[in-house]
C-alpha atoms as a PDB file:
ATOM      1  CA  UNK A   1     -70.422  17.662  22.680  1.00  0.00           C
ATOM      2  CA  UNK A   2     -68.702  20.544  22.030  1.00  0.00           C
ATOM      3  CA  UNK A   3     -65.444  21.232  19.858  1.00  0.00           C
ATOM      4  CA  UNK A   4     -63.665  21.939  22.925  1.00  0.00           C
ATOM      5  CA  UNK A   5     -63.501  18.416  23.672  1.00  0.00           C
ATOM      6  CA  UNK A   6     -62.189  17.090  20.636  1.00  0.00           C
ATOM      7  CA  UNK A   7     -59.189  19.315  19.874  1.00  0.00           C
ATOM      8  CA  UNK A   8     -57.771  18.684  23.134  1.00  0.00           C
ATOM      9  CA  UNK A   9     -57.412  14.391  22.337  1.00  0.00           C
ATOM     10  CA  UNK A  10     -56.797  15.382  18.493  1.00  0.00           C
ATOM     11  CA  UNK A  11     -53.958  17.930  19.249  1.00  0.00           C
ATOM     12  CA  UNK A  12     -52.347  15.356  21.921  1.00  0.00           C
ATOM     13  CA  UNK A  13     -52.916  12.569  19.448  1.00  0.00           C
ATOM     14  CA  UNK A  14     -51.174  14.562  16.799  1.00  0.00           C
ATOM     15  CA  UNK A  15     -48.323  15.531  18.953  1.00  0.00           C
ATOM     16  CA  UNK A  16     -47.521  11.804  19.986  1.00  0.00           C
ATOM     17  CA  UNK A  17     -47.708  10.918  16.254  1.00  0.00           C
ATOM     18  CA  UNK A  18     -45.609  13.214  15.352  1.00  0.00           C
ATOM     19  CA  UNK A  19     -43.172  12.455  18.099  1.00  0.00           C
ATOM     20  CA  UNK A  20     -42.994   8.682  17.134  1.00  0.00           C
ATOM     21  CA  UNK A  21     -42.467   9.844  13.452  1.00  0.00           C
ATOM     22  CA  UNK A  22     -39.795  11.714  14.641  1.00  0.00           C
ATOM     23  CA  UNK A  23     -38.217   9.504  17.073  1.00  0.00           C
ATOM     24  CA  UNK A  24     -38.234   6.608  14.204  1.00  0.00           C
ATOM     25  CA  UNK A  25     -36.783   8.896  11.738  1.00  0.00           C
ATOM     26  CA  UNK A  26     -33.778   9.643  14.216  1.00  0.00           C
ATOM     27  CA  UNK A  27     -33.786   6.193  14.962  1.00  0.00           C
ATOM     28  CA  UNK A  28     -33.568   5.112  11.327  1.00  0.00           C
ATOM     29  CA  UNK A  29     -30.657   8.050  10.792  1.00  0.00           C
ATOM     30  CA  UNK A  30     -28.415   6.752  13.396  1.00  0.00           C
ATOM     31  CA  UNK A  31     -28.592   3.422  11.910  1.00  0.00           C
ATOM     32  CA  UNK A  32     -27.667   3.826   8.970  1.00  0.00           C
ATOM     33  CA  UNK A  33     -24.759   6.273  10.106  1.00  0.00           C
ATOM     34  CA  UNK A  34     -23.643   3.347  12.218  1.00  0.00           C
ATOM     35  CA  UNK A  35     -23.812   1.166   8.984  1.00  0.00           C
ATOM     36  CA  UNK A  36     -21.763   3.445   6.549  1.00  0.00           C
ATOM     37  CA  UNK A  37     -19.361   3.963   9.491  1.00  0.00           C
ATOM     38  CA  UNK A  38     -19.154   0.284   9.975  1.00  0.00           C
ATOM     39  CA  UNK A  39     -18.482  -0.212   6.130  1.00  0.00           C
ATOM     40  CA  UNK A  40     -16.213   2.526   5.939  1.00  0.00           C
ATOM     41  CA  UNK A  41     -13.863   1.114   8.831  1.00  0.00           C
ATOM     42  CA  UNK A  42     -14.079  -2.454   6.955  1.00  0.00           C
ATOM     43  CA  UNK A  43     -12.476  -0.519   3.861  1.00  0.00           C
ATOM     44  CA  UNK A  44     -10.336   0.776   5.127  1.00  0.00           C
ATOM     45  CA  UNK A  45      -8.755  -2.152   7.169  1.00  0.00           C
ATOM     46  CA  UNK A  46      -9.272  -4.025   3.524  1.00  0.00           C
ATOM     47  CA  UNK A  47      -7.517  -1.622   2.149  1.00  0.00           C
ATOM     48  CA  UNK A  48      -4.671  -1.206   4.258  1.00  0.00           C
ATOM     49  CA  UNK A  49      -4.267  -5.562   4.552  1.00  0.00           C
ATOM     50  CA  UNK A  50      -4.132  -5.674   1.021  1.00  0.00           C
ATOM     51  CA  UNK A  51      -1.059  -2.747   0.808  1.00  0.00           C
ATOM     52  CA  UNK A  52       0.805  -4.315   3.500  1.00  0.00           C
ATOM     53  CA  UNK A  53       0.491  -7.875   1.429  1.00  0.00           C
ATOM     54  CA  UNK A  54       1.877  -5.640  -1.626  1.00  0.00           C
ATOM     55  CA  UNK A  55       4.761  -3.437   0.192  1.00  0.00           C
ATOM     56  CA  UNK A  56       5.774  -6.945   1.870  1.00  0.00           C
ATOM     57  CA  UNK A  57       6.138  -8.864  -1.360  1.00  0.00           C
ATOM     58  CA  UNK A  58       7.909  -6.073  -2.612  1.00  0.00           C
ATOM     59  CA  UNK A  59      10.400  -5.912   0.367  1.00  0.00           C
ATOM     60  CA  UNK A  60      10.868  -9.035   0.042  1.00  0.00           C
ATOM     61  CA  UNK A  61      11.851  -8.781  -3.673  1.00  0.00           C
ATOM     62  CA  UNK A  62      13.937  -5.795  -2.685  1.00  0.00           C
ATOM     63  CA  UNK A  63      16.090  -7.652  -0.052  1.00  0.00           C
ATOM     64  CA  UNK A  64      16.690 -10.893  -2.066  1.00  0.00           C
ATOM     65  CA  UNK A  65      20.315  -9.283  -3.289  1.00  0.00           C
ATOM     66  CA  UNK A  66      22.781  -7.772  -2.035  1.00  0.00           C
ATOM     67  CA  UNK A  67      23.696  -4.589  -4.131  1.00  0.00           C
ATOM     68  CA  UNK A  68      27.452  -3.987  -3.238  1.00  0.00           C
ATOM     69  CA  UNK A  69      28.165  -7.991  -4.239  1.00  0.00           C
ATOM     70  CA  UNK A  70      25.936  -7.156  -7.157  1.00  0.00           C
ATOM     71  CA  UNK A  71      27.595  -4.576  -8.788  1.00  0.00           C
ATOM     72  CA  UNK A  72      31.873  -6.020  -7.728  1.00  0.00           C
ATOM     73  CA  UNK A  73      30.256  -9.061 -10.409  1.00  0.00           C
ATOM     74  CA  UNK A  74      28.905  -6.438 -12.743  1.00  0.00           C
ATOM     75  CA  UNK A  75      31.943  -4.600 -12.837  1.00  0.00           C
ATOM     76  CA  UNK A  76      33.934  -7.148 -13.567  1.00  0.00           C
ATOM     77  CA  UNK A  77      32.364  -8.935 -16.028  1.00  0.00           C
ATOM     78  CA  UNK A  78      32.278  -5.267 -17.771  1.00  0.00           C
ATOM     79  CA  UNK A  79      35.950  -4.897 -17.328  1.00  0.00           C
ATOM     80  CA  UNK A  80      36.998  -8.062 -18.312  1.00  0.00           C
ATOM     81  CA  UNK A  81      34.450  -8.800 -21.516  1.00  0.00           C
ATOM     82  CA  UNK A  82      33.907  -6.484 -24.142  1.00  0.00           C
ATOM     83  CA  UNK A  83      31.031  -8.508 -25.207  1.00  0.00           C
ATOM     84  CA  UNK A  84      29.111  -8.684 -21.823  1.00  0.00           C
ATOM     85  CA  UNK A  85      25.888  -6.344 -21.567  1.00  0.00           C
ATOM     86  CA  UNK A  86      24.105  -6.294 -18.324  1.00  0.00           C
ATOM     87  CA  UNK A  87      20.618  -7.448 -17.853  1.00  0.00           C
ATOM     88  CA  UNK A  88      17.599  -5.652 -16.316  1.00  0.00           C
ATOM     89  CA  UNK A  89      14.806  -7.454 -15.538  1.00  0.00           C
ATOM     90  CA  UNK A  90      11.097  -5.685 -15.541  1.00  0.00           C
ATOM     91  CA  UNK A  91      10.155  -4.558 -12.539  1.00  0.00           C
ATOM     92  CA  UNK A  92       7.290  -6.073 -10.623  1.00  0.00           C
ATOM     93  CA  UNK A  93       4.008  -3.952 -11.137  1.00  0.00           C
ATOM     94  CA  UNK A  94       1.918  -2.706  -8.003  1.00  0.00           C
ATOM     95  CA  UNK A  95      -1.825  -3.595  -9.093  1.00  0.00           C
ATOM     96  CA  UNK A  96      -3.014  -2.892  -5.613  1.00  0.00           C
ATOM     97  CA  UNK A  97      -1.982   0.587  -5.190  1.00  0.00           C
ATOM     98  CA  UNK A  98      -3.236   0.950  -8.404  1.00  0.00           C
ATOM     99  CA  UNK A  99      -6.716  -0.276  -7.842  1.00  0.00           C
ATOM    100  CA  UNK A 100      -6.953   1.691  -4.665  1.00  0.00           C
ATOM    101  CA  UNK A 101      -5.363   4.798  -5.441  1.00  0.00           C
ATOM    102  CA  UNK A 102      -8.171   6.992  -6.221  1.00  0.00           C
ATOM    103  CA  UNK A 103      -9.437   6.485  -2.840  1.00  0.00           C
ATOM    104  CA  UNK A 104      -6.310   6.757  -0.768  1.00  0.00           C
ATOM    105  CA  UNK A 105      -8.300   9.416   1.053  1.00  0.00           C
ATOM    106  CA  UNK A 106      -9.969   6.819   2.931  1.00  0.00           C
ATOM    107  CA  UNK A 107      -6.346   5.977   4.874  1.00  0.00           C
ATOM    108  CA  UNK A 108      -5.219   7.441   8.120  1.00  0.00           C
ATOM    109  CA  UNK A 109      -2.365   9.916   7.587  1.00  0.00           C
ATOM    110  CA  UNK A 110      -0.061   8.184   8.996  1.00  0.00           C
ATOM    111  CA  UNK A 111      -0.357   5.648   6.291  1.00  0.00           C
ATOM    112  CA  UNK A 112      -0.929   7.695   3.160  1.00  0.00           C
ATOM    113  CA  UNK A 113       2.800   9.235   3.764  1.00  0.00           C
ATOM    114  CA  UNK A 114       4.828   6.116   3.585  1.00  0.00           C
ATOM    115  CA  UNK A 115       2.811   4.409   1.377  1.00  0.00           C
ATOM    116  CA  UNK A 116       2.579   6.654  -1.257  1.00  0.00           C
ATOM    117  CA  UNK A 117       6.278   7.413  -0.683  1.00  0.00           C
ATOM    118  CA  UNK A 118       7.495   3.784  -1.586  1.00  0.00           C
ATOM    119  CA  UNK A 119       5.101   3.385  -4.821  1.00  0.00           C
ATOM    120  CA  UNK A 120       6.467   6.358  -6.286  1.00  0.00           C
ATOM    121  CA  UNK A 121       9.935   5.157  -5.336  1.00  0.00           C
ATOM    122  CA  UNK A 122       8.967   1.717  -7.355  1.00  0.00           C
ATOM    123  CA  UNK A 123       7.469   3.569 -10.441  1.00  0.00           C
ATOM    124  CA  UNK A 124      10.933   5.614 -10.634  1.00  0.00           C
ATOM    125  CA  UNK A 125      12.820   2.497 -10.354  1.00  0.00           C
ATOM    126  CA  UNK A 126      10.720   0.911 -12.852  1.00  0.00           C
ATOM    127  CA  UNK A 127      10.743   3.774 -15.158  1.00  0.00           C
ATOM    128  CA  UNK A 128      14.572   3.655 -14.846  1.00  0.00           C
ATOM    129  CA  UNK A 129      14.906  -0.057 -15.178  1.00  0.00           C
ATOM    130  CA  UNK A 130      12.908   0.310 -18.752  1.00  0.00           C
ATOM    131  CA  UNK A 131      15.870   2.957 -19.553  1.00  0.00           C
ATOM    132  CA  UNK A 132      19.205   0.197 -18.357  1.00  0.00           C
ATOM    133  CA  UNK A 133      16.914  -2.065 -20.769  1.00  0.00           C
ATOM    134  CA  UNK A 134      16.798   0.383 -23.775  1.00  0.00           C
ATOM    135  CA  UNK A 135      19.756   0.175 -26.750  1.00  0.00           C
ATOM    136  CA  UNK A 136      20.734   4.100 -25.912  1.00  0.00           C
ATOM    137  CA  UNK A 137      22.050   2.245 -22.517  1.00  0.00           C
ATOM    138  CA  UNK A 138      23.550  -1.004 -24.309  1.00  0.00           C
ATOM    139  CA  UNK A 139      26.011   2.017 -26.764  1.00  0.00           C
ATOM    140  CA  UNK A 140      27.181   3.352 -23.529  1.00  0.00           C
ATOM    141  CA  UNK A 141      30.965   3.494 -22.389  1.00  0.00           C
ATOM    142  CA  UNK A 142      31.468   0.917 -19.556  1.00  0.00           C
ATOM    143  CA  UNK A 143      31.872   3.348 -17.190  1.00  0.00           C
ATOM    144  CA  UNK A 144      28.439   5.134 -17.906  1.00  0.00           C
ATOM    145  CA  UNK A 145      27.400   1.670 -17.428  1.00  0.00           C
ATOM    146  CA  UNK A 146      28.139   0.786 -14.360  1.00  0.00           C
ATOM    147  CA  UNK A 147      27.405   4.217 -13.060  1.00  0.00           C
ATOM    148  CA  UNK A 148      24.127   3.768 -13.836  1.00  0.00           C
ATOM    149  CA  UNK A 149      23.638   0.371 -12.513  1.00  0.00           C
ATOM    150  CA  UNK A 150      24.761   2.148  -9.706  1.00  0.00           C
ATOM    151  CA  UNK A 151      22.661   4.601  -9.348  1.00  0.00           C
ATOM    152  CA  UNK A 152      19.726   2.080 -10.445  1.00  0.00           C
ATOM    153  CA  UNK A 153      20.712  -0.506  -6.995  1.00  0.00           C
ATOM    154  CA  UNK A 154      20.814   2.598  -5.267  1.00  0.00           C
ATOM    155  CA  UNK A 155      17.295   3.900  -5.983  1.00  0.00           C
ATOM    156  CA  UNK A 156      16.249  -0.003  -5.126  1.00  0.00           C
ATOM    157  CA  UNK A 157      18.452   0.299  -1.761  1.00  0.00           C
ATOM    158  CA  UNK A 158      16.352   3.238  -0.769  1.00  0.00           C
ATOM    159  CA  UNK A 159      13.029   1.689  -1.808  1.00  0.00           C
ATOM    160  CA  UNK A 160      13.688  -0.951   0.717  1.00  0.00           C
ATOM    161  CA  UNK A 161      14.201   1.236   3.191  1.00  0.00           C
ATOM    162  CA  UNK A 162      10.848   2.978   2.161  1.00  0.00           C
ATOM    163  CA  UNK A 163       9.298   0.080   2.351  1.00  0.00           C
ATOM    164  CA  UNK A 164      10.325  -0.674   5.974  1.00  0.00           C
ATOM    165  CA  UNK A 165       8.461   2.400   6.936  1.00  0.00           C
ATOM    166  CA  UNK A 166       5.430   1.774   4.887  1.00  0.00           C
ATOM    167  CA  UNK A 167       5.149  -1.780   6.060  1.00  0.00           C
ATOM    168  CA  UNK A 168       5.613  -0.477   9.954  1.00  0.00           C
ATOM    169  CA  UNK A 169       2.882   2.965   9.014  1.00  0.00           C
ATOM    170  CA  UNK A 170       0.406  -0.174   8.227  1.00  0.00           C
ATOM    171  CA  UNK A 171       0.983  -2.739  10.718  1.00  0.00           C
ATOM    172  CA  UNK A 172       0.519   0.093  13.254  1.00  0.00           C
ATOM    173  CA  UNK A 173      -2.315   1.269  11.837  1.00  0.00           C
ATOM    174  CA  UNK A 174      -4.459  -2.070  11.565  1.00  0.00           C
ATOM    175  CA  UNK A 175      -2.744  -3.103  15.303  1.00  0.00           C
ATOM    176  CA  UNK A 176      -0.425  -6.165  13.700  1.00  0.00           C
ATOM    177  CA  UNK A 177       2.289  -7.180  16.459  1.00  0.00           C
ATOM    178  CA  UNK A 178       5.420  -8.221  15.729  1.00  0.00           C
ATOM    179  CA  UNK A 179       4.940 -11.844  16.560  1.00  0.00           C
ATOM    180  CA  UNK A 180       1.958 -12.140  14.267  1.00  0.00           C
ATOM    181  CA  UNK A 181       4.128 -10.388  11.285  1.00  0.00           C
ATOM    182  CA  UNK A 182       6.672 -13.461  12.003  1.00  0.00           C
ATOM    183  CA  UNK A 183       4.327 -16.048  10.608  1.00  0.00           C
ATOM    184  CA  UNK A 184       3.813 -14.424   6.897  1.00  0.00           C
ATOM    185  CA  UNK A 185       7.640 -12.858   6.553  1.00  0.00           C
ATOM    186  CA  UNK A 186       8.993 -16.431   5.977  1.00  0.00           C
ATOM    187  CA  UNK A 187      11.497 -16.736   2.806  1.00  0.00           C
ATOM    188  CA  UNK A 188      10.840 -20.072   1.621  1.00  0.00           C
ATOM    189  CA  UNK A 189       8.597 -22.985   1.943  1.00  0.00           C
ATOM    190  CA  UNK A 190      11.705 -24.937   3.797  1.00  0.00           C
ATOM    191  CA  UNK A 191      10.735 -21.883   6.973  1.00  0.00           C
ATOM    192  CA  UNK A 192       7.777 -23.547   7.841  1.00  0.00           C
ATOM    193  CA  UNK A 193       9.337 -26.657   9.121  1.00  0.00           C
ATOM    194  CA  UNK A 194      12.006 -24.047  11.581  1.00  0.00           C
ATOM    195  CA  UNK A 195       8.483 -22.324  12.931  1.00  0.00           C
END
């Protein structure tokens, strides 16, 4: 036998080895691109559930007054005792935003705007609310008062709208319909008898 004769089956041999190599590196690739791509889309609807939960609590919160009624009583009670002093109370935290913010990335545009939007909105009004709290607000004439309290149920009038948008970015975003958002946006326990 000659050497002729075995390169020919050793060559093809090789070849078709290295094809299957090939093929089951490509193979193994695509998988685990179609993993990662799987996990990513998992975060990110994760992500975006547990914001909505957060912005909704907050609207909630935020629509649980009504500021005009608010301030007539606050103004009164300033004009009519010289002993009355106004009281703030701390402003709910956002622990979720906070967790996820260093990877807001992850979010489709459309979300990141609003979002982001109404949590800066809520650290101003917290930041503010820590001021109407502080003794440098308590010296105050009554009428710097109240036109800060003002300004302060302002700030919280625009956060609810802020949060409207934010809560509507998200819902579109993860494909919520509006008859599935009825179910969890119930005030009180007493709603769940009306449903």
């Amino acid at each position: 036998m000659s050497w002729q004769q075995f390169v020919g089956p050793a060559i093809i041999a090789a070849i078709v080895s290295a094809a299957v190599t090939i093929a089951g590196w490509y193979v193994q690739w695509r998988s685990t691109r179609q993993l990662e791509i799987s996990r990513r889309l998992e975060r990110v609807t994760d992500v975006q559930t547990a914001l909505l939960a957060e912005i909704r609590s907050n609207a909630h919160h935020l629509k649980q007054y009504d500021p005009d009624s608010l301030m007539a009583v606050v103004q009164e009670r300033l004009e009519k005792s010289s002993g009355y002093k106004p009281f703030v109370p701390k402003e709910t935290g956002a622990p979720v935003f906070a967790a996820v913010v260093k990877e807001i990335s992850i979010l489709p545009t459309a979300v990141i705007d609003p979002v982001v939007l109404f949590h800066i909105q809520q650290e101003a009004i917290s930041h503010f609310a820590d001021d109407l709290r502080g003794s440098r607000f308590l010296d105050l004439e009554k009428d710097q008062m109240i036109q800060m309290l003002t300004d302060y149920m302002s700030m919280k009038a625009y956060a609810r709208e802020l949060a409207d948008g934010a809560i509507s970015a998200l819902e579109t975003s993860l494909g919520i319909s509006k008859s599935a958002v009825g179910l969890s946006a119930r005030q009180s326990a007493s709603d769940v008898e009306q449903v």
